[in-house]
Structure formats: C-alpha cells, structure tokens
PDB file of N, CA and C in Angstrom:
ATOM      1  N   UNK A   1      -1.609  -2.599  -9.357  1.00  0.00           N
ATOM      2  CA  UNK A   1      -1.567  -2.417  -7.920  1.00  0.00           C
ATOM      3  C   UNK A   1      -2.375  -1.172  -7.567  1.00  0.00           C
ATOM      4  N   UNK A   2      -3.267  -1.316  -6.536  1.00  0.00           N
ATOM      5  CA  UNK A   2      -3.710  -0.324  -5.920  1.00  0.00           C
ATOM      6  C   UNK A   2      -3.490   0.087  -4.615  1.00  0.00           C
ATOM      7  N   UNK A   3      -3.146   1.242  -3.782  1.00  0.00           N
ATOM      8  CA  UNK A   3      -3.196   1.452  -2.723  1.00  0.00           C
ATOM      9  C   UNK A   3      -3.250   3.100  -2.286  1.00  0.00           C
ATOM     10  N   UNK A   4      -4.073   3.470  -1.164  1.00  0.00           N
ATOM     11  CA  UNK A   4      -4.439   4.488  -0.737  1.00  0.00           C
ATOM     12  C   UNK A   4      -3.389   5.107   0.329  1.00  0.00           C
ATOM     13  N   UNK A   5      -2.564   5.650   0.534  1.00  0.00           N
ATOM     14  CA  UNK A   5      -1.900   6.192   1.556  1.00  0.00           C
ATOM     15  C   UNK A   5      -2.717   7.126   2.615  1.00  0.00           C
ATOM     16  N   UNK A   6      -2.497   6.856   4.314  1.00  0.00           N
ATOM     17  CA  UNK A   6      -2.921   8.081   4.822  1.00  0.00           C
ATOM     18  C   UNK A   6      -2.228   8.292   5.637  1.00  0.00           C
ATOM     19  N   UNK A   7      -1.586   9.868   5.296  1.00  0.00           N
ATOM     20  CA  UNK A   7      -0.324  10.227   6.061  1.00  0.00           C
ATOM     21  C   UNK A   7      -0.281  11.484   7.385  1.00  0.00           C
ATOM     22  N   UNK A   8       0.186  11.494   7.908  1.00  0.00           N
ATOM     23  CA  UNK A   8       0.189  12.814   8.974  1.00  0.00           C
ATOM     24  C   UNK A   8       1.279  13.705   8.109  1.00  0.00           C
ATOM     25  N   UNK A   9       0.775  14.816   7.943  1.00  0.00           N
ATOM     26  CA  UNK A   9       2.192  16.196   7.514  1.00  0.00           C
ATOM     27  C   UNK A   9       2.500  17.040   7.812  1.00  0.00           C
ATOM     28  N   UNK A  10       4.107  17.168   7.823  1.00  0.00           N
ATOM     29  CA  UNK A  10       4.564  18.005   8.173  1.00  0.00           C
ATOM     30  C   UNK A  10       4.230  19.411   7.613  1.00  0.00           C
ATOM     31  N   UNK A  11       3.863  20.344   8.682  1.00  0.00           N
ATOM     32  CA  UNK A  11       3.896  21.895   8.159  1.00  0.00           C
ATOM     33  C   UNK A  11       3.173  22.245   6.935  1.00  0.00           C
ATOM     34  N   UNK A  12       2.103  21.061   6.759  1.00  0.00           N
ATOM     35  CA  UNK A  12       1.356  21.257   5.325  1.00  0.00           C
ATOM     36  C   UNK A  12       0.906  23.099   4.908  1.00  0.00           C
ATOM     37  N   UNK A  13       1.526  23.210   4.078  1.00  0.00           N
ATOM     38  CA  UNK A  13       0.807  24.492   3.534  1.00  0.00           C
ATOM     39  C   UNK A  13       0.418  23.868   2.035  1.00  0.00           C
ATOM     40  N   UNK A  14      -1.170  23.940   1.548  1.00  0.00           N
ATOM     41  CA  UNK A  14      -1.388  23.154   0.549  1.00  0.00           C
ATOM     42  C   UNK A  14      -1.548  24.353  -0.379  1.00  0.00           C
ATOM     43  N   UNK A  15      -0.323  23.897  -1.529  1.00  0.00           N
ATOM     44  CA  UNK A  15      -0.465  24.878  -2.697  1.00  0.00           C
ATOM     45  C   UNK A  15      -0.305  24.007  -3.706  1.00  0.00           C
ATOM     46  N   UNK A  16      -0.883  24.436  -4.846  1.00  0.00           N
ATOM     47  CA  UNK A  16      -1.274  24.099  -6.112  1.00  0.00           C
ATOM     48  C   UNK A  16       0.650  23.405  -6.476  1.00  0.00           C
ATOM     49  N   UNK A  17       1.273  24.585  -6.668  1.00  0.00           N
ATOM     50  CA  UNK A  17       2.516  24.395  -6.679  1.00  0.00           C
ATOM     51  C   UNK A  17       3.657  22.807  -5.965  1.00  0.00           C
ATOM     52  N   UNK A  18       3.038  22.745  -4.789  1.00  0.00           N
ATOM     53  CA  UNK A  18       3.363  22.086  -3.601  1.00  0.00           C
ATOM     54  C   UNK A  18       3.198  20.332  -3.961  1.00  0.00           C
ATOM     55  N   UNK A  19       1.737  20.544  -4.506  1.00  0.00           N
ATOM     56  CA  UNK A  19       1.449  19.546  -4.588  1.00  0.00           C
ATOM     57  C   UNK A  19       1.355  18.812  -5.951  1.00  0.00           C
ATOM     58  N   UNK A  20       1.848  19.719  -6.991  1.00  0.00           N
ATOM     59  CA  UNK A  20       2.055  19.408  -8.523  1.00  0.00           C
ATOM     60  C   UNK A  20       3.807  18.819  -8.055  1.00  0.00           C
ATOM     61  N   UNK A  21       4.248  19.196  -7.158  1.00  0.00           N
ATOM     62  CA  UNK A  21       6.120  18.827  -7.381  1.00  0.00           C
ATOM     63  C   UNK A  21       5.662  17.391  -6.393  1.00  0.00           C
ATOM     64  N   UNK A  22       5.215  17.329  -5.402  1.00  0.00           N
ATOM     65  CA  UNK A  22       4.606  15.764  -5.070  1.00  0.00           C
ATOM     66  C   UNK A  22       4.021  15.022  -6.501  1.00  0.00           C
ATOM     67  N   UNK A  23       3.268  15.075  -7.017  1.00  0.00           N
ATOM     68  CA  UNK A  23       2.563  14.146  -8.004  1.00  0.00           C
ATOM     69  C   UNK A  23       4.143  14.010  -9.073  1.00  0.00           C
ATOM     70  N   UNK A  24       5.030  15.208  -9.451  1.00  0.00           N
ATOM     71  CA  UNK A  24       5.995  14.919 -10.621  1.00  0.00           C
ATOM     72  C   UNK A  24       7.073  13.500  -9.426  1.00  0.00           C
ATOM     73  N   UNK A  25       7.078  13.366  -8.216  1.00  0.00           N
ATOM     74  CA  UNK A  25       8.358  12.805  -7.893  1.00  0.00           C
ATOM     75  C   UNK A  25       7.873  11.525  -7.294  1.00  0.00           C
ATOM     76  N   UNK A  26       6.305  11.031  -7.061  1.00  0.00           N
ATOM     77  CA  UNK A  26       5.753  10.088  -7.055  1.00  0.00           C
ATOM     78  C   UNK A  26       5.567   9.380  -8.388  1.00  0.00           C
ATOM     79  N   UNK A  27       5.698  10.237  -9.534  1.00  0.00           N
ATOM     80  CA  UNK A  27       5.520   9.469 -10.527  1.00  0.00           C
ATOM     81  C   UNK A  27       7.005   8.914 -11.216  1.00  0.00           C
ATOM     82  N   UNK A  28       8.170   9.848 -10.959  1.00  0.00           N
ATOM     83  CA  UNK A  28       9.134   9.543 -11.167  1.00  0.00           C
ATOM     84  C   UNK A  28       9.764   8.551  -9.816  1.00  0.00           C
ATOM     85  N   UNK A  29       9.329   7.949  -9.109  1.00  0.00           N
ATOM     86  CA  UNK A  29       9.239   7.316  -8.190  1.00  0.00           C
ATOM     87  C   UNK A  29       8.767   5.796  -8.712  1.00  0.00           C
ATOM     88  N   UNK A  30       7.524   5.776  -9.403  1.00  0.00           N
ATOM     89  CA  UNK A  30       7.120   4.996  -9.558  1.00  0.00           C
ATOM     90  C   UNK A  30       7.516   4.458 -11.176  1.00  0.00           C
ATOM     91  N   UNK A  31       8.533   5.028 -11.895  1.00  0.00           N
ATOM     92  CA  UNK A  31       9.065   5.253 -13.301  1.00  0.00           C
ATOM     93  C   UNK A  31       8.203   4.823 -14.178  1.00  0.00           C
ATOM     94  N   UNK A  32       6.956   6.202 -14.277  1.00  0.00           N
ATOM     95  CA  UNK A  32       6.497   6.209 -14.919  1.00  0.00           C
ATOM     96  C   UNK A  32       5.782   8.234 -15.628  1.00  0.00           C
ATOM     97  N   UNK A  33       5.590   7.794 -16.977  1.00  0.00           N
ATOM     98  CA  UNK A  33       5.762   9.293 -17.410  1.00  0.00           C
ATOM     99  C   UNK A  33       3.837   9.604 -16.741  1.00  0.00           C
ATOM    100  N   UNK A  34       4.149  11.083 -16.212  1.00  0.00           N
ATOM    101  CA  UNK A  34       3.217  11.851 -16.523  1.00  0.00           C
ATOM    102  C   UNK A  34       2.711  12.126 -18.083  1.00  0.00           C
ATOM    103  N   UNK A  35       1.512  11.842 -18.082  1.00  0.00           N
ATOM    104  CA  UNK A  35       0.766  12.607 -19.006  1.00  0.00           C
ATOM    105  C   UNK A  35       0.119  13.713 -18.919  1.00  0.00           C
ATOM    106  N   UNK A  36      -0.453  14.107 -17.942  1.00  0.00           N
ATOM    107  CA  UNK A  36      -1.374  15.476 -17.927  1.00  0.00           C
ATOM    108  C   UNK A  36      -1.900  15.285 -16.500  1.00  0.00           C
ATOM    109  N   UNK A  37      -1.713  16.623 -16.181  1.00  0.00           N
ATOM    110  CA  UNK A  37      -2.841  16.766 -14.564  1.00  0.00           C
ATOM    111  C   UNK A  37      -3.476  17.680 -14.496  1.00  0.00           C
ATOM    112  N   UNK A  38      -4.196  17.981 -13.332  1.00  0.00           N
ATOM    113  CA  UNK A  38      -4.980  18.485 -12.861  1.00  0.00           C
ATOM    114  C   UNK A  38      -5.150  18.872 -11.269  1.00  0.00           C
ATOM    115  N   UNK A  39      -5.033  20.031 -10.895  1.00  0.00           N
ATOM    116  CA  UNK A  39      -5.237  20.463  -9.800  1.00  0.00           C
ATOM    117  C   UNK A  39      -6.063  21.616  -9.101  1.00  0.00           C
ATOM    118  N   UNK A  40      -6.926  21.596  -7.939  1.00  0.00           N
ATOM    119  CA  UNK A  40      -7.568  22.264  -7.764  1.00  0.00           C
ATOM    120  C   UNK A  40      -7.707  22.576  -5.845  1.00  0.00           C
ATOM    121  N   UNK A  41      -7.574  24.231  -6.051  1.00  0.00           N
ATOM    122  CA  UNK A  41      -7.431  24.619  -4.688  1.00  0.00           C
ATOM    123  C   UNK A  41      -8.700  25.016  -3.986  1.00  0.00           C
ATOM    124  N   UNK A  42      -8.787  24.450  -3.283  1.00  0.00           N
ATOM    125  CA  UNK A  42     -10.372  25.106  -2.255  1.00  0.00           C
ATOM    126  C   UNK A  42     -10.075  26.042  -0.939  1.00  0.00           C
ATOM    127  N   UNK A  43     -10.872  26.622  -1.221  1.00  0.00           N
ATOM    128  CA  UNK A  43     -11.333  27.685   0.198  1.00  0.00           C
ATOM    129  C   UNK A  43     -12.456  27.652  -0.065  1.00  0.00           C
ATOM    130  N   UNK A  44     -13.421  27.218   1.069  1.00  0.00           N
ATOM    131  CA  UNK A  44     -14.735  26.914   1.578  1.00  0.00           C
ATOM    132  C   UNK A  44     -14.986  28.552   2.326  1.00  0.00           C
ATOM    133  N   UNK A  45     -15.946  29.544   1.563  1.00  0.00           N
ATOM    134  CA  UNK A  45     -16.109  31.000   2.261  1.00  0.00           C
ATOM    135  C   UNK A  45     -16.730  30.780   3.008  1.00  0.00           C
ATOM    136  N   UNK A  46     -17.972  29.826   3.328  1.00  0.00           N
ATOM    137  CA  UNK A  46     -18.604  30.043   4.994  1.00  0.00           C
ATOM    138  C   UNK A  46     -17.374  29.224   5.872  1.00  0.00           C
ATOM    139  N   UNK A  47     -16.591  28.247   5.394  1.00  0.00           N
ATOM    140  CA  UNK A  47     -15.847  27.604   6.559  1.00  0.00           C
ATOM    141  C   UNK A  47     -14.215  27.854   6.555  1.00  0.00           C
ATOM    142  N   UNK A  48     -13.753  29.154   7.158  1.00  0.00           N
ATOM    143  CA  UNK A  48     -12.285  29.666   6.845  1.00  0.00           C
ATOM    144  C   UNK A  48     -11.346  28.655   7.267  1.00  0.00           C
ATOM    145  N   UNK A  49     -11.742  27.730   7.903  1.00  0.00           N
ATOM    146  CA  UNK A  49     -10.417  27.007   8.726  1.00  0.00           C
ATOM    147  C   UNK A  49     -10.828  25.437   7.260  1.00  0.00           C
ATOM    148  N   UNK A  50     -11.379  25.350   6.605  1.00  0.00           N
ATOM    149  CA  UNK A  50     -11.277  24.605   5.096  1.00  0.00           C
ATOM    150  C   UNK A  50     -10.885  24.927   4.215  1.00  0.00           C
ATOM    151  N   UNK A  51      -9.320  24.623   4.442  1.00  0.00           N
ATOM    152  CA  UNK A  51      -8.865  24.790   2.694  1.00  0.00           C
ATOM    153  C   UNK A  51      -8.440  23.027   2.560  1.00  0.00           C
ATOM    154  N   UNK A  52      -7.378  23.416   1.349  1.00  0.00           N
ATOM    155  CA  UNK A  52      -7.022  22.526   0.799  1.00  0.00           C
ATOM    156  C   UNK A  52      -6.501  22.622  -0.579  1.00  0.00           C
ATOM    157  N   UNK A  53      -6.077  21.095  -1.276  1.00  0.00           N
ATOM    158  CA  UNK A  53      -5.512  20.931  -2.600  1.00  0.00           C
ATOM    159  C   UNK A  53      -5.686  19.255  -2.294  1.00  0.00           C
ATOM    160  N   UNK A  54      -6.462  19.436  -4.087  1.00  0.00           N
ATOM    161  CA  UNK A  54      -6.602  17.900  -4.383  1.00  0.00           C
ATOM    162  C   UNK A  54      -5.541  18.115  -5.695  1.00  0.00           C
ATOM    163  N   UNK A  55      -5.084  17.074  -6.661  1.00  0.00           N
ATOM    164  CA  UNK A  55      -4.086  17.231  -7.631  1.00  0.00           C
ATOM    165  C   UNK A  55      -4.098  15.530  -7.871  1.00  0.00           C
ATOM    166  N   UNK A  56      -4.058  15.968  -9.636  1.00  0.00           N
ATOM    167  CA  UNK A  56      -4.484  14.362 -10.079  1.00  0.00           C
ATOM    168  C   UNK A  56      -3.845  14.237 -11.038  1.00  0.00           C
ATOM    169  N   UNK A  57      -2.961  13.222 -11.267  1.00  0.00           N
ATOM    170  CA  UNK A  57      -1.654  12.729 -12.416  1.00  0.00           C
ATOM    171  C   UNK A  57      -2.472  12.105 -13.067  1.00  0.00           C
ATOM    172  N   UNK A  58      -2.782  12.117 -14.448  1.00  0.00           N
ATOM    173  CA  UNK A  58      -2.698  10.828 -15.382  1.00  0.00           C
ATOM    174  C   UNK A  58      -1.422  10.431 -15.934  1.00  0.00           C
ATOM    175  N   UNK A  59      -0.879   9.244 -15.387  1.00  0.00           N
ATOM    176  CA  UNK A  59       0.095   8.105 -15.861  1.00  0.00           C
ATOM    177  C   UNK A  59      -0.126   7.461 -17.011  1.00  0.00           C
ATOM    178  N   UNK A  60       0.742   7.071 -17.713  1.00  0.00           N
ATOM    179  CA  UNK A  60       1.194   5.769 -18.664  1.00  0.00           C
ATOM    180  C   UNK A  60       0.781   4.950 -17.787  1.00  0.00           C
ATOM    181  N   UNK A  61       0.810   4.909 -16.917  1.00  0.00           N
ATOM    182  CA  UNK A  61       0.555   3.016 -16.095  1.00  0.00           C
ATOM    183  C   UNK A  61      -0.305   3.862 -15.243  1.00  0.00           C
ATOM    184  N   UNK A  62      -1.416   4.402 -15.014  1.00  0.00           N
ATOM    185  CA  UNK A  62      -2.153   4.599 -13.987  1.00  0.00           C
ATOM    186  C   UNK A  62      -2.667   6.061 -13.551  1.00  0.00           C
ATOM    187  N   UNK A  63      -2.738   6.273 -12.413  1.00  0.00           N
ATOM    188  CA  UNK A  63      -3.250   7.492 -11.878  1.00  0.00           C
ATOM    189  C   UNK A  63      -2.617   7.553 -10.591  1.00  0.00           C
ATOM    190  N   UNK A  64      -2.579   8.821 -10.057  1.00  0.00           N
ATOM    191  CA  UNK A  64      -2.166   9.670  -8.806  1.00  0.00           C
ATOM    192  C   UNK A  64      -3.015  10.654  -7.819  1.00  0.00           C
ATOM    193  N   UNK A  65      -3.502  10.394  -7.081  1.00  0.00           N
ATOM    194  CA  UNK A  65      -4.332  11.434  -6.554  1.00  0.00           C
ATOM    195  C   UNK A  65      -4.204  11.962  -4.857  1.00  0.00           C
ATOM    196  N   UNK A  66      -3.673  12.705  -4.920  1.00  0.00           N
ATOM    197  CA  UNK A  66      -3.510  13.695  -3.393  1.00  0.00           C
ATOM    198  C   UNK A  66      -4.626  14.548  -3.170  1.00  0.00           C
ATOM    199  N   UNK A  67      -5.150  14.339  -1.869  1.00  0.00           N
ATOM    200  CA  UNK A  67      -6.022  15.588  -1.190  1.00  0.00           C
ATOM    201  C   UNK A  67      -5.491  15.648  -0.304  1.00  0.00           C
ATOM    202  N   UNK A  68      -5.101  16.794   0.118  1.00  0.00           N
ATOM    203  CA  UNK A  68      -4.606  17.594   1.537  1.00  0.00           C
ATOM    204  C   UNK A  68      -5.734  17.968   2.398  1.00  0.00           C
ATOM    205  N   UNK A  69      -5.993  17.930   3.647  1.00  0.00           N
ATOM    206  CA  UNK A  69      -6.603  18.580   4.539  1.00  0.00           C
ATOM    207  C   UNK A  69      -5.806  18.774   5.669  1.00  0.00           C
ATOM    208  N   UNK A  70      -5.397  20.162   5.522  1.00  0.00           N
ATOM    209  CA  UNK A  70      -4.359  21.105   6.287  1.00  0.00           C
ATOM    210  C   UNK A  70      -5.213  21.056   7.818  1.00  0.00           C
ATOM    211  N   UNK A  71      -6.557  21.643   7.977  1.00  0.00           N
ATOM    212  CA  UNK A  71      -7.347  21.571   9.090  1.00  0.00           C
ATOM    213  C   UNK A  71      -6.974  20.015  10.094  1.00  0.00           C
ATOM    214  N   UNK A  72      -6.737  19.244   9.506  1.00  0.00           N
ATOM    215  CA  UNK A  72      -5.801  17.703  10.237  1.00  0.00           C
ATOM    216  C   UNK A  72      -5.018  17.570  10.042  1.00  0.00           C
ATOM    217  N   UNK A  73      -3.862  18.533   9.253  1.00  0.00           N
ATOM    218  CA  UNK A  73      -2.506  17.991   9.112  1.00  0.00           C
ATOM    219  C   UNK A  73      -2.710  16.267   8.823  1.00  0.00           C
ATOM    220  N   UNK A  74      -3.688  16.917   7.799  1.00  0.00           N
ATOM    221  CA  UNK A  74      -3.705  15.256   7.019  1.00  0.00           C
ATOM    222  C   UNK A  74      -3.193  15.249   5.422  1.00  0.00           C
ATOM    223  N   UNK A  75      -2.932  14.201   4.642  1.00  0.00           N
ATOM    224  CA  UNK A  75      -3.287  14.285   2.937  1.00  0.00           C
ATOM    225  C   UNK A  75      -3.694  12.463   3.098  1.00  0.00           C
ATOM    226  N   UNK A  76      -4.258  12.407   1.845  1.00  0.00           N
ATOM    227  CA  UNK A  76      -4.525  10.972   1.530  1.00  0.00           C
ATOM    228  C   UNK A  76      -3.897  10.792   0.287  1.00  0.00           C
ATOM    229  N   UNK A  77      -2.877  10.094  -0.586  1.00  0.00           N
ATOM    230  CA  UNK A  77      -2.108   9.926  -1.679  1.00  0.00           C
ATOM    231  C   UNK A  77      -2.896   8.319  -1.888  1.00  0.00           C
ATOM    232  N   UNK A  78      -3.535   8.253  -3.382  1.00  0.00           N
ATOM    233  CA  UNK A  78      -4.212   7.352  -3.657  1.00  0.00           C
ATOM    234  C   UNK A  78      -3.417   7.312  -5.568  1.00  0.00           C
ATOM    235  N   UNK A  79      -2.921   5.995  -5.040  1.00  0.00           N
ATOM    236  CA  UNK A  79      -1.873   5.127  -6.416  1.00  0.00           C
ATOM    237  C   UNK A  79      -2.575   4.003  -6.761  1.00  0.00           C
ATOM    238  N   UNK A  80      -2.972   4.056  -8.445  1.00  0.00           N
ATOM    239  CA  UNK A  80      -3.199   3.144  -8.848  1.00  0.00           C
ATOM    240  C   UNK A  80      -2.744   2.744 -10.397  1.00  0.00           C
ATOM    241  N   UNK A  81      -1.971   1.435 -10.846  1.00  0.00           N
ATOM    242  CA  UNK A  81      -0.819   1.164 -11.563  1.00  0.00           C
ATOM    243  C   UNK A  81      -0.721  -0.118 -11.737  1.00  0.00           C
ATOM    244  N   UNK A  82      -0.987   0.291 -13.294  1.00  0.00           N
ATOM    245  CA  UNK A  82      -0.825  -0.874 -13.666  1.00  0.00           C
ATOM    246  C   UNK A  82       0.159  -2.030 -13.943  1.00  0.00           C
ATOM    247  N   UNK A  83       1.399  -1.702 -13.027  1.00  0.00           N
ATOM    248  CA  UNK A  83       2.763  -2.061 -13.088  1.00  0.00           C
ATOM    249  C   UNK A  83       3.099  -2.122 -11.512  1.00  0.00           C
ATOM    250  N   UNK A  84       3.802  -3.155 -11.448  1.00  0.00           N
ATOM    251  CA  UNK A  84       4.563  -3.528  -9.721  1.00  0.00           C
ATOM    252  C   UNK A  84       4.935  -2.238  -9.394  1.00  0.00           C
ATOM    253  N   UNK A  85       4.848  -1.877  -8.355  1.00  0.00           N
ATOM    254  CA  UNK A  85       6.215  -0.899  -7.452  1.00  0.00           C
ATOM    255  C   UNK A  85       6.676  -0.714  -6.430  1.00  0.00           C
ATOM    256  N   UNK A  86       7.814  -0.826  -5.756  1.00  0.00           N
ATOM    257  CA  UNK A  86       8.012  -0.646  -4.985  1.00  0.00           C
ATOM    258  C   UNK A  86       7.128   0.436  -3.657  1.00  0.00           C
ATOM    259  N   UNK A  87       6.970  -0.410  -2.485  1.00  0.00           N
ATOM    260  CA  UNK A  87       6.028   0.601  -1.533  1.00  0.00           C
ATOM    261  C   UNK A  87       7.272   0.910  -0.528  1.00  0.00           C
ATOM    262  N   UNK A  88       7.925   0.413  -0.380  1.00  0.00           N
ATOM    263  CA  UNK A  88       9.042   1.102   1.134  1.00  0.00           C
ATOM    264  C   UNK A  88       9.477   2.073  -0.214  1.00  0.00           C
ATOM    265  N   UNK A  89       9.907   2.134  -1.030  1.00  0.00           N
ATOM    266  CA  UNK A  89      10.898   3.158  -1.880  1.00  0.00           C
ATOM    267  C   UNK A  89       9.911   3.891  -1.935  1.00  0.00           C
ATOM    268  N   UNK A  90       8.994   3.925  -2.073  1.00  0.00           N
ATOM    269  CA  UNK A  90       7.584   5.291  -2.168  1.00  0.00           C
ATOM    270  C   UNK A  90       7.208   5.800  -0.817  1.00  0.00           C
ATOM    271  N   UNK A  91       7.285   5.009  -0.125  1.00  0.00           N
ATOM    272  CA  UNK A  91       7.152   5.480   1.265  1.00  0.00           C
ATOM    273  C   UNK A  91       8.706   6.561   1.707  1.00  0.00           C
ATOM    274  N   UNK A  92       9.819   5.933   1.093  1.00  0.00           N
ATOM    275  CA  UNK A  92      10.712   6.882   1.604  1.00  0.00           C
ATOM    276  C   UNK A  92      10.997   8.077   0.956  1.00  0.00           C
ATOM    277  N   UNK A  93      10.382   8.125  -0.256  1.00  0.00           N
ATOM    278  CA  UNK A  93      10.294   9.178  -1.011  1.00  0.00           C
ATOM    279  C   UNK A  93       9.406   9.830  -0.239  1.00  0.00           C
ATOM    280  N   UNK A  94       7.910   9.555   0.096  1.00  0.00           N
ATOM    281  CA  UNK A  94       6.951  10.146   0.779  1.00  0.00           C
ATOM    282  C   UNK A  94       7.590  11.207   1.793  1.00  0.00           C
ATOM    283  N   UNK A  95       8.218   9.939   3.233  1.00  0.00           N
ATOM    284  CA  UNK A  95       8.899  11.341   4.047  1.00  0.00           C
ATOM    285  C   UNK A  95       9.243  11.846   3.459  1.00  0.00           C
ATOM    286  N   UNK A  96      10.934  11.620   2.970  1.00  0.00           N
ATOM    287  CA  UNK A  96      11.368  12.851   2.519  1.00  0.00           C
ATOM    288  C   UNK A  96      10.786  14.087   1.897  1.00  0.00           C
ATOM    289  N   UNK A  97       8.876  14.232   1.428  1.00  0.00           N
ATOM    290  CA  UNK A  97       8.920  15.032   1.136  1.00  0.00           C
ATOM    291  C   UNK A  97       7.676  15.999   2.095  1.00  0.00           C
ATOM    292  N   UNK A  98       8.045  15.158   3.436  1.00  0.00           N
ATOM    293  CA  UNK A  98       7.196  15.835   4.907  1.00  0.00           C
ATOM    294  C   UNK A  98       6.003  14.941   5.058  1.00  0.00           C
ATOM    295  N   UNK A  99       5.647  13.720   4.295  1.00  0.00           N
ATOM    296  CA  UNK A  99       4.211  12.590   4.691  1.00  0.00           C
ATOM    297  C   UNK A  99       5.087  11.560   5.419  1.00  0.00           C
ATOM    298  N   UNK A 100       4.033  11.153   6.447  1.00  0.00           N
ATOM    299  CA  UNK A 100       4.488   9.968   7.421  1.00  0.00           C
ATOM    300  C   UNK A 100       3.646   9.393   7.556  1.00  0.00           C
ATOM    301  N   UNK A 101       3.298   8.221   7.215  1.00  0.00           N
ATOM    302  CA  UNK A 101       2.514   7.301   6.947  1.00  0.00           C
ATOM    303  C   UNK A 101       1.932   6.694   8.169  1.00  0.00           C
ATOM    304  N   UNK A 102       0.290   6.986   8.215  1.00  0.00           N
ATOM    305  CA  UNK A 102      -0.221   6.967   9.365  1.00  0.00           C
ATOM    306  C   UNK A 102      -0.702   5.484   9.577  1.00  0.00           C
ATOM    307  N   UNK A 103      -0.872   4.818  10.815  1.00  0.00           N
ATOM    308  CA  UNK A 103      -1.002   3.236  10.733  1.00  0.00           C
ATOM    309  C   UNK A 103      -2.429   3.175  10.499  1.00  0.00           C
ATOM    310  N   UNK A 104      -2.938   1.999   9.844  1.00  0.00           N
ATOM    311  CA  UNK A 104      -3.989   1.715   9.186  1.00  0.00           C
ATOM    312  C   UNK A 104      -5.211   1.362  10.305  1.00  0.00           C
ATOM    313  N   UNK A 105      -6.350   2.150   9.747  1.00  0.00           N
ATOM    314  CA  UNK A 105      -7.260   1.985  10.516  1.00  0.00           C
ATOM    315  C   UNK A 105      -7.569   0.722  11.315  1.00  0.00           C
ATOM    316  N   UNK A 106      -7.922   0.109  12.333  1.00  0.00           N
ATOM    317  CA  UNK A 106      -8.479  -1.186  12.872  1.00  0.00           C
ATOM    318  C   UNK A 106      -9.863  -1.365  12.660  1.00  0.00           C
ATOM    319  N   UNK A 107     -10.501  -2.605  12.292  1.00  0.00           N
ATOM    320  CA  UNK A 107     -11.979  -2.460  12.244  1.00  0.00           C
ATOM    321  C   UNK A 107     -12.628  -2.550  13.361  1.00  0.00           C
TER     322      UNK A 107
END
C-alpha cells in the first residue's frame, strides 16, 4: 500500500526530536519494526521564515517519510508498505498527535 498524507498542524514547531517520536508511533501504528532513520533539520540563511524537518523510517515492511513546512502549518506524511493497514486507525493516531488531514486536492 501506498499513500501520501497532507495534513494542516497544529502549533507545528519542527524538531528533529518531534518528528523522530511521530515516525516511532506511525510505525508502531502500522505494527511494524523500525529499522533505522534518518532525519534532517533545515534553516534556509537567505530565507528566515524556511525552516523545517524532513525524517525518514526504514521499516521491515516499508518506509515513512514526514516533511514539515511550519511557514504553512503544513507536513506531508508519505507511507509506503508492504503489508495492509489500517487508514482511519492511522489517521486517528495522526490527530492525536496535532495532523488533520487536509481534503484532497481537486483536478
């Protein structure tokens, strides 16, 4: 299964920290073990109002990938798995941890 989330967030402050405890409870969400990640914080020096945090799970069944852009009180959470999973139970995990799932673009 693949699917891209794009959420509106609450009070995003994007930290390395922040967004490593998102990737551990999406993956335990999706019951599957972390193997190893990776995360990386930006501040853009000519553009102060660009930060951010991208952060990337490698799964047993797949991959995890969050980018935050605080400047939109946006993130994009992009799941891909090689195993069924539940999407309302990931979605309610999501709020609960301040993402609200924004309605899907129209063409």
């Amino acid at each position: 299964m693949h699917h891209v989330f794009h959420f509106q967030v609450d009070d995003l402050i994007p930290t390395k920290e922040s967004a490593e405890d998102a990737l551990t409870k999406i993956a335990s969400t999706l019951d599957s073990v972390e193997l190893n990640r990776c995360s990386i914080v930006y501040d853009i020096e000519d553009e102060p109002n660009i930060t951010g945090v991208t952060a990337v799970a490698l799964l047993a069944t797949g991959t995890v990938v969050i980018t935050t852009y605080p400047e939109f009180e946006t993130a994009f959470i992009d799941i891909s798995s090689c195993q069924d999973y539940d999407v309302a139970k990931l979605d309610t995990k999501l709020a609960d941890l301040g993402f609200h799932l924004l309605p899907a673009a129209q063409p």
